[in-house]
Protein backbone atom coordinates (compact mmCIF):
# COMPACT_ATOMS: atom_id res chain seq x y z
CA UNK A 1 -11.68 17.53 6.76
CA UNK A 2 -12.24 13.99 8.33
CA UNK A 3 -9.24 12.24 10.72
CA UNK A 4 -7.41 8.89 9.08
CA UNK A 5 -10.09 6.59 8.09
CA UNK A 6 -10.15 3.22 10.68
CA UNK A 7 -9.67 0.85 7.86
CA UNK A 8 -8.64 -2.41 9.92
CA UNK A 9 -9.81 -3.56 6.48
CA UNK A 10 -6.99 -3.94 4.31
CA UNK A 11 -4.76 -5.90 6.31
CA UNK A 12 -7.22 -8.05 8.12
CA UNK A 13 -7.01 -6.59 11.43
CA UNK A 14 -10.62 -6.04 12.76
CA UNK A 15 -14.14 -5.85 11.93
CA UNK A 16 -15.55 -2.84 10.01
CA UNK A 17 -18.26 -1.25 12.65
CA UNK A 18 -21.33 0.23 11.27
CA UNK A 19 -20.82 -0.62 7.65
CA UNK A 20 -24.10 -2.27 6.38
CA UNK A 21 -22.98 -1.98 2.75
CA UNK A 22 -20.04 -1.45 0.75
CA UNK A 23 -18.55 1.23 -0.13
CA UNK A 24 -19.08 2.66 -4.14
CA UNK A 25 -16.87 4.87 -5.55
CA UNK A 26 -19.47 7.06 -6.99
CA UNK A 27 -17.19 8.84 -9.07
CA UNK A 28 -15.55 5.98 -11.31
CA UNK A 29 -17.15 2.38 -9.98
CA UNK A 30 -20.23 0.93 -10.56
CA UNK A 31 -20.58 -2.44 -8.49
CA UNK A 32 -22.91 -5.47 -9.32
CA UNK A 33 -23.26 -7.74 -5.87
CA UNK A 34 -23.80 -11.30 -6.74
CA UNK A 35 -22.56 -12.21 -3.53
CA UNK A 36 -21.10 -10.69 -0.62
CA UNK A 37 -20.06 -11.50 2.92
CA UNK A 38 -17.82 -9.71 5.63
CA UNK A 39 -15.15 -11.48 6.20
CA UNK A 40 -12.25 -10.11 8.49
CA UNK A 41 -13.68 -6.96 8.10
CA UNK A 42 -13.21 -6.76 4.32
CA UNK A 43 -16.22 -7.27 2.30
CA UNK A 44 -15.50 -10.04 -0.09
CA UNK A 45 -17.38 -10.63 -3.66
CA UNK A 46 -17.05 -14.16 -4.62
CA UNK A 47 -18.35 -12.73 -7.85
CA UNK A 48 -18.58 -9.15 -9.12
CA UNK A 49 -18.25 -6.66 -11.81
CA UNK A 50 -16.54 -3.27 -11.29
CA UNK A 51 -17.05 -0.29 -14.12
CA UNK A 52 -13.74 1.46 -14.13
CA UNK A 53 -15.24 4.00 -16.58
CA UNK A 54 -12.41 3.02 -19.32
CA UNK A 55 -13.48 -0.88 -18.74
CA UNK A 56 -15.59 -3.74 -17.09
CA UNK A 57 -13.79 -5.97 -14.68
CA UNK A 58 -15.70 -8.95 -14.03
CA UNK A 59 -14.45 -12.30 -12.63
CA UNK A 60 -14.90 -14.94 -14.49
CA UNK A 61 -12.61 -17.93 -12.53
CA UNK A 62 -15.25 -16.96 -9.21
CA UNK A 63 -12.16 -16.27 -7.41
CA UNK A 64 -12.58 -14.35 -4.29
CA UNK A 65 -11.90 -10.75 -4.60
CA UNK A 66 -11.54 -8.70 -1.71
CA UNK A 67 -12.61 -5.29 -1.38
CA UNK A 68 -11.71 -2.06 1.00
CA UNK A 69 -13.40 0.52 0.95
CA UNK A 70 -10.89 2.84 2.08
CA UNK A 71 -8.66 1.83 -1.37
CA UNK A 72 -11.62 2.47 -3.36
CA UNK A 73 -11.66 5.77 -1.73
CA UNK A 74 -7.84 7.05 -2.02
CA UNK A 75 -6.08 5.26 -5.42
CA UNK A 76 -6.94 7.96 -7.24
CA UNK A 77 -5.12 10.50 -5.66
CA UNK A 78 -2.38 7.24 -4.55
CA UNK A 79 -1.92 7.00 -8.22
CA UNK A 80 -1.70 10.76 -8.63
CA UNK A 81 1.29 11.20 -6.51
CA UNK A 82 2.82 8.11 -8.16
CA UNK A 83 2.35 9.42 -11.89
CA UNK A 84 3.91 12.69 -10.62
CA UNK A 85 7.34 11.34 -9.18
CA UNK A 86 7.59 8.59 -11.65
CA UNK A 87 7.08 11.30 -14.69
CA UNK A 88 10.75 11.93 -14.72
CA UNK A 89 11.53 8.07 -16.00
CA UNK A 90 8.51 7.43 -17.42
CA UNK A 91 10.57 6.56 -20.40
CA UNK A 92 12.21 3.67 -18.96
CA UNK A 93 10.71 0.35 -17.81
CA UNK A 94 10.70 0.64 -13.95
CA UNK A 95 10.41 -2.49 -11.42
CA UNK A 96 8.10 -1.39 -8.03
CA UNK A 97 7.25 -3.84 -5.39
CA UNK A 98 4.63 -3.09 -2.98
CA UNK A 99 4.66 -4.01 0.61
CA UNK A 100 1.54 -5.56 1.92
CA UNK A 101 -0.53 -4.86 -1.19
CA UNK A 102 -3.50 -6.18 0.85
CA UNK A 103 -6.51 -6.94 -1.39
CA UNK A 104 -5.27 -6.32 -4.50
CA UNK A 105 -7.54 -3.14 -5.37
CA UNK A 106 -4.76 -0.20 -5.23
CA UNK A 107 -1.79 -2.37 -7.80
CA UNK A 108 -4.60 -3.26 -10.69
CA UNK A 109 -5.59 0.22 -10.44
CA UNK A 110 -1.99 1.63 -10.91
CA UNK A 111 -1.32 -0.85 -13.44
CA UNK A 112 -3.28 1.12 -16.52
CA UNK A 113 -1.82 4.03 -15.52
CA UNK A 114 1.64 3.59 -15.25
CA UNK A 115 2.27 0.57 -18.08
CA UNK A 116 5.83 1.80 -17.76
CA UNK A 117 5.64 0.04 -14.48
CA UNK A 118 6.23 -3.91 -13.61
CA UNK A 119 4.38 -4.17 -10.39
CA UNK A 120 5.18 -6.99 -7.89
CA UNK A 121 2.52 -6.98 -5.55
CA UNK A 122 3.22 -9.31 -2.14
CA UNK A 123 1.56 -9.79 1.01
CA UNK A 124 1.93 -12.66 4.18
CA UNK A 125 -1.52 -13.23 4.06
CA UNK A 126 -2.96 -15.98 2.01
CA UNK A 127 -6.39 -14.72 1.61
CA UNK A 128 -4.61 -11.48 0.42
CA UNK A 129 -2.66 -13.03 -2.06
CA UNK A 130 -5.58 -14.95 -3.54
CA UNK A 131 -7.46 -11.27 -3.59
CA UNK A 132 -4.97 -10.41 -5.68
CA UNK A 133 -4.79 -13.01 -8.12
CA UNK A 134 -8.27 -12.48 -8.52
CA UNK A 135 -8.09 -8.92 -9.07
CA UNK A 136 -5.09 -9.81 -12.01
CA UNK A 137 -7.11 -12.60 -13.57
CA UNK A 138 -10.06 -10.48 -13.77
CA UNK A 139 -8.36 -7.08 -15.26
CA UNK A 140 -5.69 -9.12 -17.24
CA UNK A 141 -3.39 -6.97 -15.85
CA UNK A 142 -0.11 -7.30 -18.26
CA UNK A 143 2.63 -5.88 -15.96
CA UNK A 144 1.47 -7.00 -12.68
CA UNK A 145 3.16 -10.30 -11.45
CA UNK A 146 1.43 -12.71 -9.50
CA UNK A 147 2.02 -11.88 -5.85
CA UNK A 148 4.66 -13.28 -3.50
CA UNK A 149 5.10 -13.78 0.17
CA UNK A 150 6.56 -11.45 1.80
CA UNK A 151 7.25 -10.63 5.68
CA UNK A 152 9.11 -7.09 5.88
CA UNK A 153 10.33 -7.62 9.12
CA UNK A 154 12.48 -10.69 8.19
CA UNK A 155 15.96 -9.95 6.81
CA UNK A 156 16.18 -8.86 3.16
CA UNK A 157 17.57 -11.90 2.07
CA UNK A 158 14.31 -13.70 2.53
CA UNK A 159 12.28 -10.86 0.76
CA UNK A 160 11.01 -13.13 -2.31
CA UNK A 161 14.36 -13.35 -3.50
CA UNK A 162 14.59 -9.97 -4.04
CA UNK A 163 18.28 -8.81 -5.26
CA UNK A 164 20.51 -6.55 -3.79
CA UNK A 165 19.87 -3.06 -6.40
CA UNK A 166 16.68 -5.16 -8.28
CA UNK A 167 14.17 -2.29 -7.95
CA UNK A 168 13.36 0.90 -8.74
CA UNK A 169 9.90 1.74 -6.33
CA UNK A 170 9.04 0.30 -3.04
CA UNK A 171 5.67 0.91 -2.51
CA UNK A 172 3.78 0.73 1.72
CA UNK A 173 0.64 1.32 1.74
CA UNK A 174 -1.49 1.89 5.13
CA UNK A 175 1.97 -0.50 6.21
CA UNK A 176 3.52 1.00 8.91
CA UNK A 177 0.68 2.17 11.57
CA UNK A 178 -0.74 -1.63 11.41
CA UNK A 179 3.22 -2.64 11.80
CA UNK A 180 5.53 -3.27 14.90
CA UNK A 181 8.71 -1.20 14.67
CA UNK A 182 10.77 -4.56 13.57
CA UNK A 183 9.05 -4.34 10.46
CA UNK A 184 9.48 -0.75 10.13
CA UNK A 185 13.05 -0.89 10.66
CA UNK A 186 12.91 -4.50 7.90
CA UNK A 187 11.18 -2.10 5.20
CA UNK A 188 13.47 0.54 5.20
CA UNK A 189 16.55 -2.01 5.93
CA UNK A 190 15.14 -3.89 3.08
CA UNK A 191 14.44 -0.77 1.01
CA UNK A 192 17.96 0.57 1.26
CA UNK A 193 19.22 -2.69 -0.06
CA UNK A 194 17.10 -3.77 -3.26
CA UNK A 195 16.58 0.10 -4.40
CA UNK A 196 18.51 1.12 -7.01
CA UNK A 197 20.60 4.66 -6.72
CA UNK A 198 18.03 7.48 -6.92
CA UNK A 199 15.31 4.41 -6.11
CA UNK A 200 12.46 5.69 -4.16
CA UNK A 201 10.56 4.70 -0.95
CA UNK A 202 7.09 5.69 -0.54
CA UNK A 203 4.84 5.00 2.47
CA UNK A 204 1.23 6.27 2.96
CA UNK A 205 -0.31 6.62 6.09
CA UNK A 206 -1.10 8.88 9.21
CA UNK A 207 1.68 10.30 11.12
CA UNK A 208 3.02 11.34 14.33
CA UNK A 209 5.70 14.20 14.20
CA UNK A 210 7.92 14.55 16.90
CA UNK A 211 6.21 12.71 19.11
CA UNK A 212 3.39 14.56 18.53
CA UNK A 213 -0.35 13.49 17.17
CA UNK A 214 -2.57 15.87 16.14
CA UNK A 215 -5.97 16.39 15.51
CA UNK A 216 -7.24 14.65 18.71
CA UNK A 217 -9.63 12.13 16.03
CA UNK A 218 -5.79 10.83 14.94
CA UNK A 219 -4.97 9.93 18.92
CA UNK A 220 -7.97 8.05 19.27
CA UNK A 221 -6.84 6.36 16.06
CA UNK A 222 -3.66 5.85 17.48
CA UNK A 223 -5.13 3.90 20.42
CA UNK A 224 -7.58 2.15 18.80
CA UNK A 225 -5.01 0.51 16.79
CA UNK A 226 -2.84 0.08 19.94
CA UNK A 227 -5.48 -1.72 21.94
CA UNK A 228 -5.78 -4.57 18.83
CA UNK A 229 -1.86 -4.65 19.12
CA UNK A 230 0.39 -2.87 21.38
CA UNK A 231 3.38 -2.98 19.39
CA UNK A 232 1.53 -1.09 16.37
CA UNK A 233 0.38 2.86 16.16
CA UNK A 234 1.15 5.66 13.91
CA UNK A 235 4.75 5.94 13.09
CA UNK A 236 6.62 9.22 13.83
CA UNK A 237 7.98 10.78 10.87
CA UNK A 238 11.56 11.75 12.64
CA UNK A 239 11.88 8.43 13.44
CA UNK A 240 11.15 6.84 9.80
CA UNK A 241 13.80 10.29 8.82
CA UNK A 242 16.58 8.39 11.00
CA UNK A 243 15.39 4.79 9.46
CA UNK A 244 16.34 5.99 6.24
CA UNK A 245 19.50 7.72 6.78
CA UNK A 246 20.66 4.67 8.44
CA UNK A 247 19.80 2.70 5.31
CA UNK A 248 21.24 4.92 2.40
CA UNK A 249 18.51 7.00 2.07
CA UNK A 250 17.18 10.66 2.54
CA UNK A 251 13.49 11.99 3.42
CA UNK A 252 12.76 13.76 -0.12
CA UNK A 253 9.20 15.51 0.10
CA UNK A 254 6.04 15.25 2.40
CA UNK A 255 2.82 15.50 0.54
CA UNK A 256 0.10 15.80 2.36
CA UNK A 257 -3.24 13.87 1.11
CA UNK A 258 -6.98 13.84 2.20
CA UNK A 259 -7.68 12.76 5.71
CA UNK A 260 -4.62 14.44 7.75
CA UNK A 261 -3.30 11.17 5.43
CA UNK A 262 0.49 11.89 3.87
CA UNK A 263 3.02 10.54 1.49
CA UNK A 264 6.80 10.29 2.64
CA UNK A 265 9.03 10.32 -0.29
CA UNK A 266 12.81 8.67 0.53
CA UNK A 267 15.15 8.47 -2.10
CA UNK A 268 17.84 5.62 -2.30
CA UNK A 269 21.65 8.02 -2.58
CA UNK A 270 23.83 7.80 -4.60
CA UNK A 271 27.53 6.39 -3.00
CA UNK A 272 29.14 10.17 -2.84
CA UNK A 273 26.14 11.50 -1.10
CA UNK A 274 26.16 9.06 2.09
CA UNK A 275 30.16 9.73 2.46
């Protein structure tokens, strides 16, 4: 089993090292280059065509797509767990907003799946956001909304005006460990307020545990991301438990994924259950 994958990728944080050529999912993607170029450590296609194996995704506007090859390699098993929880209200429309949805690749990919599902996809970087209006364009994604700004560690006022009880999902993605704790304490601040009762939190990443960091590949990862920003590392799970209980919400299950990689399920409580 291989440590958390260094993907600096998604959020534009570093340069992928040793990566000569991109990433294809061999199981399910079938990538035509017509042009390519690292930028930010993301490889970007100015023009491509993916095989989903139900469909063709090409790009006809030229837009620039962005593409990680660490999403390419977990949305499966992302969309998995998501189909799984979700199951239980699958015969409802639900609203989900995902936190720093990066290039685009992992929301397009859930869309399909769960059409039971309006995604809002939002990011603070421009280059992200454009990524992902590619991605929509290109996939004529029905119930994915163009993506917004959004800056979890502001207040949740100024989350994309958001309301107070608006959403069912909150989605964080390979978030937190690129994150200082401000915006870990503005996504589950934020969380508690627009979730619904019985709303769920999920965040995907690589964890510390009470205080704790193990195997020794996942405290060089921890360092590695502290030396491009001291304020960011690999959350601790006991802390993120507290986060939540302080904002209406309860640590549900811990799945644990590929990579030493886990999923943290918080549920929003109902009003007799925080009294």
């Amino acid at each position: 089993m291989h440590c958390g994958s260094r993907d600096l990728l998604k959020k534009n944080t570093g340069t992928a090292e040793g990566q000569k050529k991109p990433y294809i999912n061999k199981c399910n993607a079938d990538i035509v280059q017509i042009k390519v170029i690292l930028f930010k450590g993301v490889y970007v296609y100015s023009n491509v065509v993916l095989n989903t194996g139900d469909e063709h995704i090409g790009n006809p506007l030229n837009q620039t797509m962005l593409l990680s090859p660490l999403a390419e390699r977990n949305w499966e098993d992302l969309c998995l767990v998501l189909e799984e929880v979700l199951d239980d209200q699958s015969h409802r429309q639900l609203f989900a907003l995902e936190l720093g949805s990066g290039t685009g690749q992992h929301v397009i990919r859930f869309a399909p799946k769960m059409p039971f599902v309006t995604w809002q996809p939002s990011d603070i970087n421009e280059e992200s956001r454009d990524s992902i209006k590619a991605y929509i364009a290109a996939t004529h994604a029905k119930n994915v909304l163009q993506p917004v700004h959004l800056d979890a560690s502001e207040p949740w006022e100024k989350w994309a005006g958001l309301s107070n009880n608006s959403c069912d999902v909150v989605v964080a993605i390979n978030l937190l460990q690129y994150s200082s704790f401000k915006t870990a304490q503005g996504v589950f601040n934020g969380a508690g307020k627009i979730l619904r009762q019985n709303g769920l939190l999920i965040t995907y990443g690589v964890y510390a545990i009470n205080g704790i960091i193990t195997p020794s590949c996942n405290e060089q990862l921890d360092a590695e991301i502290r030396q491009k920003n001291p304020e960011w590392g690999l959350p601790d799970i006991d802390v993120l438990r507290q986060l939540a209980y302080g904002n209406e919400m309860r640590m549900e299950r811990i799945i644990e994924m590929e990579e030493f990689y886990k999923c943290l399920i918080f549920r929003k409580l109902e009003k007799n259950q925080t009294a």
